[in-house]
Protein backbone atom coordinates (compact mmCIF):
# COMPACT_ATOMS: atom_id res chain seq x y z
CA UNK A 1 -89.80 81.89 -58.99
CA UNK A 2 -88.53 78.28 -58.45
CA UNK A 3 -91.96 76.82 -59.40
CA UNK A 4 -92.53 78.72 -62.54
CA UNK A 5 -88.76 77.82 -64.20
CA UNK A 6 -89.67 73.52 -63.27
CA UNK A 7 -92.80 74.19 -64.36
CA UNK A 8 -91.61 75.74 -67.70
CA UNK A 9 -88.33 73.04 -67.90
CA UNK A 10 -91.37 70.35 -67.80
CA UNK A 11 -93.17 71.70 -70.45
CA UNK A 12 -90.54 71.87 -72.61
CA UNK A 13 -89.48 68.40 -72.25
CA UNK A 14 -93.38 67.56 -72.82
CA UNK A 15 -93.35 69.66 -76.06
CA UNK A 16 -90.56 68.00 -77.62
CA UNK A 17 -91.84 64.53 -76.45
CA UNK A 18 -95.24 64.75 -76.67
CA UNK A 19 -97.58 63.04 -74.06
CA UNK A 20 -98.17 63.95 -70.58
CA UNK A 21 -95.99 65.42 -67.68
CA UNK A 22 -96.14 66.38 -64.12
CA UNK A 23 -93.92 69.08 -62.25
CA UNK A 24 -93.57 69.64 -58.63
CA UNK A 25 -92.71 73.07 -57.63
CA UNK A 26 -91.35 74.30 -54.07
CA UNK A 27 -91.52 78.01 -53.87
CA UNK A 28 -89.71 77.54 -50.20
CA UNK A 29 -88.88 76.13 -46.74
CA UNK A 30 -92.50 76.54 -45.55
CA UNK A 31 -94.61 75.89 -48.25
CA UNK A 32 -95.97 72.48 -49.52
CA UNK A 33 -95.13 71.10 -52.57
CA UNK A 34 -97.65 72.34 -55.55
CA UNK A 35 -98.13 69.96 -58.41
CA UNK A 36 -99.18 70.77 -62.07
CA UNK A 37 -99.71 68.39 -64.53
CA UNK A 38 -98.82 69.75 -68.35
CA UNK A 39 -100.24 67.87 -71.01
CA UNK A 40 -98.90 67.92 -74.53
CA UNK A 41 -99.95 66.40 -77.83
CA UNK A 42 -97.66 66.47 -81.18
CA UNK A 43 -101.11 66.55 -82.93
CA UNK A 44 -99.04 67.89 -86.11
CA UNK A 45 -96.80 65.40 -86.63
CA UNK A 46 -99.35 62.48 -86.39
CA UNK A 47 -101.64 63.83 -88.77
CA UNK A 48 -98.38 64.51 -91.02
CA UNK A 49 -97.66 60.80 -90.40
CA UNK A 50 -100.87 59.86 -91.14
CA UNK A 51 -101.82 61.98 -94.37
CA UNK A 52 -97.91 60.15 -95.47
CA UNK A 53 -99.62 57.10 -94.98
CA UNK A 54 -102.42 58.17 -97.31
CA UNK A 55 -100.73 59.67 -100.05
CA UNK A 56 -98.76 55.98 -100.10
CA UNK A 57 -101.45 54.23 -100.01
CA UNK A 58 -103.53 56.38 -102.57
CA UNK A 59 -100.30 55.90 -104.93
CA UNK A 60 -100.31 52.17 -104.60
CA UNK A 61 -103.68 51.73 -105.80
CA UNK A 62 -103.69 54.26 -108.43
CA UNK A 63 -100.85 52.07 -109.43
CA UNK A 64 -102.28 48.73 -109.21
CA UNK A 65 -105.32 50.26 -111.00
CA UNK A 66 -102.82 51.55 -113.89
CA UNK A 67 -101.27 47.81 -114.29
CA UNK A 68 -105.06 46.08 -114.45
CA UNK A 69 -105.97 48.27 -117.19
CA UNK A 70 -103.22 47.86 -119.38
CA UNK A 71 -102.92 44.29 -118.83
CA UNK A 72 -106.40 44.21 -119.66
CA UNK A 73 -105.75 46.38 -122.97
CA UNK A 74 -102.90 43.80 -124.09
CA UNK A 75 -105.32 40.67 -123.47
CA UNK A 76 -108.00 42.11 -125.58
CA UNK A 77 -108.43 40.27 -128.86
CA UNK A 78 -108.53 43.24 -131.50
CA UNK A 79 -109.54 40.61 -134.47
CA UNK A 80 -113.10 40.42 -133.69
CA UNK A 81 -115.53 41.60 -135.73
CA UNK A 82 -119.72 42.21 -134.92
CA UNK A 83 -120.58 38.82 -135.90
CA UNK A 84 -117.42 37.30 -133.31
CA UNK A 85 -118.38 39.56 -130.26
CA UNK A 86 -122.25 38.86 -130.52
CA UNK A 87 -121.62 34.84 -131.15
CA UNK A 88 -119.23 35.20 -127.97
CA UNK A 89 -121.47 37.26 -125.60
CA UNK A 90 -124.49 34.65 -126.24
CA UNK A 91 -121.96 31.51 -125.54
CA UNK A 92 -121.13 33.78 -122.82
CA UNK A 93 -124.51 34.25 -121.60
CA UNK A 94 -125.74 30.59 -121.96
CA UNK A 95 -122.45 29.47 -119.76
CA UNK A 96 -124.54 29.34 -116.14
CA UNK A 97 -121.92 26.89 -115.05
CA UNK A 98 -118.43 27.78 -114.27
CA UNK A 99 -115.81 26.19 -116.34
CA UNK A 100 -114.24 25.90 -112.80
CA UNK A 101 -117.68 24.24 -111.73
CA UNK A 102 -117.97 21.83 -115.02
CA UNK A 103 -114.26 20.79 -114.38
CA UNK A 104 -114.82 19.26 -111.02
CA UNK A 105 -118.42 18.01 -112.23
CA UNK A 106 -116.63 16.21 -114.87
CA UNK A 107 -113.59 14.98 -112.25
CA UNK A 108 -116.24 13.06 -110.31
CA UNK A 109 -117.29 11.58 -113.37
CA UNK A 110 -114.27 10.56 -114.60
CA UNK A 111 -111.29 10.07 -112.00
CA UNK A 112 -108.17 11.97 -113.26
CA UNK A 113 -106.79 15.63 -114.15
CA UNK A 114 -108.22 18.03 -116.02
CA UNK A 115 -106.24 18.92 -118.98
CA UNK A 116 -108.93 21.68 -120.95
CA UNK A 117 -112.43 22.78 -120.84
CA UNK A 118 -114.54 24.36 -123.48
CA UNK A 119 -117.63 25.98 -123.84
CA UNK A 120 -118.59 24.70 -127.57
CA UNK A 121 -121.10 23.61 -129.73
CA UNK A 122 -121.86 19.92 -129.55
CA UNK A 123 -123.68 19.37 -132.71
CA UNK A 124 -126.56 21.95 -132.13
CA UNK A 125 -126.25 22.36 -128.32
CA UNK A 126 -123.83 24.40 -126.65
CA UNK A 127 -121.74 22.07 -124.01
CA UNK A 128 -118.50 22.00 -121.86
CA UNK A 129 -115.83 19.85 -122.71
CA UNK A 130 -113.27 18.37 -120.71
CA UNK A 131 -110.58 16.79 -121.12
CA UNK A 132 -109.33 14.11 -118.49
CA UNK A 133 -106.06 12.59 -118.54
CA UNK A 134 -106.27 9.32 -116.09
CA UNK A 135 -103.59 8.23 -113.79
CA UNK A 136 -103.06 5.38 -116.42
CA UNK A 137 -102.69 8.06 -119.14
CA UNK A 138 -105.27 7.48 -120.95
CA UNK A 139 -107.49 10.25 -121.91
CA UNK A 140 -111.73 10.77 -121.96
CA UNK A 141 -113.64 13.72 -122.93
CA UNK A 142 -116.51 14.99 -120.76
CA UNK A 143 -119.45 16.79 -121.82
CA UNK A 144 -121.19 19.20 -119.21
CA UNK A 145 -124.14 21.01 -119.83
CA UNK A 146 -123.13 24.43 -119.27
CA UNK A 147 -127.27 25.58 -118.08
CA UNK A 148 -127.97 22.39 -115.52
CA UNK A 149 -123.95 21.12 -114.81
CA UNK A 150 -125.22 17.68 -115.19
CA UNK A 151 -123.29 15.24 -117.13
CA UNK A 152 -124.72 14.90 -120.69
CA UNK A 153 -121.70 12.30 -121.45
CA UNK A 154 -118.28 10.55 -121.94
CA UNK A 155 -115.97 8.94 -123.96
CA UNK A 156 -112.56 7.44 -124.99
CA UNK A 157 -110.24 10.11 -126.64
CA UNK A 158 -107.54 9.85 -128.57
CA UNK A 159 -105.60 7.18 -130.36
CA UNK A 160 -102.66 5.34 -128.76
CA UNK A 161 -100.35 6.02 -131.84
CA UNK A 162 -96.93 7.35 -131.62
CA UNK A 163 -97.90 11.33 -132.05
CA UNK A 164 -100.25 10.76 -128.96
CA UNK A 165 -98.22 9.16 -126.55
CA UNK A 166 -95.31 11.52 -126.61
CA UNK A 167 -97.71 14.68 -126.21
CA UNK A 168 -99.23 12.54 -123.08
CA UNK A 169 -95.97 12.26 -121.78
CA UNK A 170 -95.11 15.64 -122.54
CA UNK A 171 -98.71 17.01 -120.88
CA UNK A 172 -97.52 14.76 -117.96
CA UNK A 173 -94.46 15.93 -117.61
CA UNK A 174 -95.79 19.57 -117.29
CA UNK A 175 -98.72 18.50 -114.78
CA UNK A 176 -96.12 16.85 -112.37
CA UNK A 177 -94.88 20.45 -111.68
CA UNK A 178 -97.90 22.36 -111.76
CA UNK A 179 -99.55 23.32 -108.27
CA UNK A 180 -102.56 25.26 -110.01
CA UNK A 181 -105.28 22.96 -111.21
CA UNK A 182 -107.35 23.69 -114.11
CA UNK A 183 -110.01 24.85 -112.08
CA UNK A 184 -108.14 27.44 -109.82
CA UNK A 185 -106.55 28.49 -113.46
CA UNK A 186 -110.23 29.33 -114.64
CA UNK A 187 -111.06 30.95 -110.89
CA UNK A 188 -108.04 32.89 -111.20
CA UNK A 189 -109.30 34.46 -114.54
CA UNK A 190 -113.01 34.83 -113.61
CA UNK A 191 -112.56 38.49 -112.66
CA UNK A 192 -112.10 39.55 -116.30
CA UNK A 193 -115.16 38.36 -117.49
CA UNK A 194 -116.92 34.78 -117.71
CA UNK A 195 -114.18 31.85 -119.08
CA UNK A 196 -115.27 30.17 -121.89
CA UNK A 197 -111.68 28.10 -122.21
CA UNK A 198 -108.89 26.70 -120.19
CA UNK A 199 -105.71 24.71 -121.73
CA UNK A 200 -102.37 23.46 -120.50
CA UNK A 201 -99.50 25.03 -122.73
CA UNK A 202 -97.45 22.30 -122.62
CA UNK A 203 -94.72 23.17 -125.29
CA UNK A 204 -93.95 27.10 -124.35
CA UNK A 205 -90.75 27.12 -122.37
CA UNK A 206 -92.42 29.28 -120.20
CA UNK A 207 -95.66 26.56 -119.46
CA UNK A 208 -98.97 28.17 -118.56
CA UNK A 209 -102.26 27.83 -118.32
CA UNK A 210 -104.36 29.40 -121.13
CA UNK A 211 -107.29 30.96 -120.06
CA UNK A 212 -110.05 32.70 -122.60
CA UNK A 213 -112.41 34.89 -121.03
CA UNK A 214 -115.70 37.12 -122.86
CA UNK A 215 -116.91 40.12 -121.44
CA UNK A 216 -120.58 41.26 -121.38
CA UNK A 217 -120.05 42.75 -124.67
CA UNK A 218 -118.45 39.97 -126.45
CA UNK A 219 -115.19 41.52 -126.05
CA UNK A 220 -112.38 38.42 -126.16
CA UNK A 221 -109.39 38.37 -123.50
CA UNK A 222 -106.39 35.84 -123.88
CA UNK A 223 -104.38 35.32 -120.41
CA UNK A 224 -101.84 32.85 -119.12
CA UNK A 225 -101.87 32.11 -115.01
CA UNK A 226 -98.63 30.77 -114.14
CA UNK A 227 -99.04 27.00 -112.94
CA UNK A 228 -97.33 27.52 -110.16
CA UNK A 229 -97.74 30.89 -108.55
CA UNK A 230 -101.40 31.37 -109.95
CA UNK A 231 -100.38 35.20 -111.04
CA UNK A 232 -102.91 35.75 -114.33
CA UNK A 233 -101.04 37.77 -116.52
CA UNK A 234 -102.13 39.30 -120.62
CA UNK A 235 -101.24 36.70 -122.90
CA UNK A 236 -98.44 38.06 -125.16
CA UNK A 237 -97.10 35.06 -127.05
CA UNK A 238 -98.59 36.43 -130.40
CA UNK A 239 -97.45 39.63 -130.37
């Protein structure tokens, strides 16, 4: 009788705590002690545990998935026409280099920071130009060729003349806070399609980087990644 109410006491301590538990009973004076092990799992409650976990985690991305797409929506540019998307989509299409890859191409050209790129037309071929503001603040434009990333060129920009100096200065002013490069700014917007334009907004309150990118269809996308944090966010300013 003693052995079976420890061995019962035991269990019951093992089914409220879970895990493994060993009783030793002594019926009497003469007999030896008898062992039994009683093993208990809270199976229930871990799987509840567990499928909690889940249902978080499920709700998180579902979320996440909910913000992408409407900040996606509110980037699209809704003025294009036929003619727009399929000019974009074959810019979009020639662009084999980066505009992350053709700004540090055209940084080891030309020693400095890069200020813009953009995919254009250069007279009848299609090339990426940079804009490089030196350490002396002067500025130079480089031309990449978006198919081979060589340098096709470089020159001088800009004249020194009162207009020009105080947006250098203003441009440098932004730059000496910024932590995100151009280059990261483009990387940071690659995921929406291929970037066919980077710029420093220099005179928003709120600076940014400007960042165009072209999906497969020709579809434009206007974003801003915050020169500091890198977060790429729709651009809104014209709404």
């Amino acid at each position: 009788m003693k052995r079976n109410i420890v061995i019962a006491t035991v269990t019951a301590v093992a089914l409220i705590g879970g895990g493994t538990a060993t009783a030793i009973a002594v019926a009497g004076d003469d007999e030896a002690p008898a062992k039994k092990t009683v093993s208990v799992s809270n199976d229930d409650n871990d799987r509840d545990d567990l499928n909690d976990d889940s249902d978080d985690t499920a709700q998180d991305k579902a979320g996440d998935k909910a913000e992408d797409k409407a900040e996606d929506r509110a980037a699209r540019d809704t003025d294009q026409d036929a003619d727009d998307k399929a000019e974009n989509a074959a810019e979009a299409k020639a662009g084999q280099v980066t505009a992350a890859e053709a700004i540090r191409t055209a940084l080891k050209h030309k020693d400095g920071t890069a200020v813009s790129a953009d995919l254009d037309d250069e007279g009848t071929n299609l090339a990426w130009d940079v804009d490089v503001l030196t350490g002396g603040g002067k500025w130079f434009s480089v031309q990449v060729d978006p198919g081979t990333g060589k340098v096709l060129g470089a020159h001088a920009d800009r004249d020194d003349d009162g207009d020009d100096t105080a947006e250098t200065r203003q441009v440098q002013d932004a730059l000496k806070g910024a932590s995100v490069t151009a280059a990261e700014a483009a990387e940071a917007a690659a995921g929406k399609g291929t970037v066919t334009s980077v710029d420093l907004d220099e005179e928003s309150t709120e600076q940014a980087w400007e960042v165009d990118t072209t999906a497969a269809d020709g579809t434009g996308s206007d974003w801003r990644v915050n020169p500091d944090s890198g977060k790429l966010t729709a651009d809104r300013t014209e709404d």
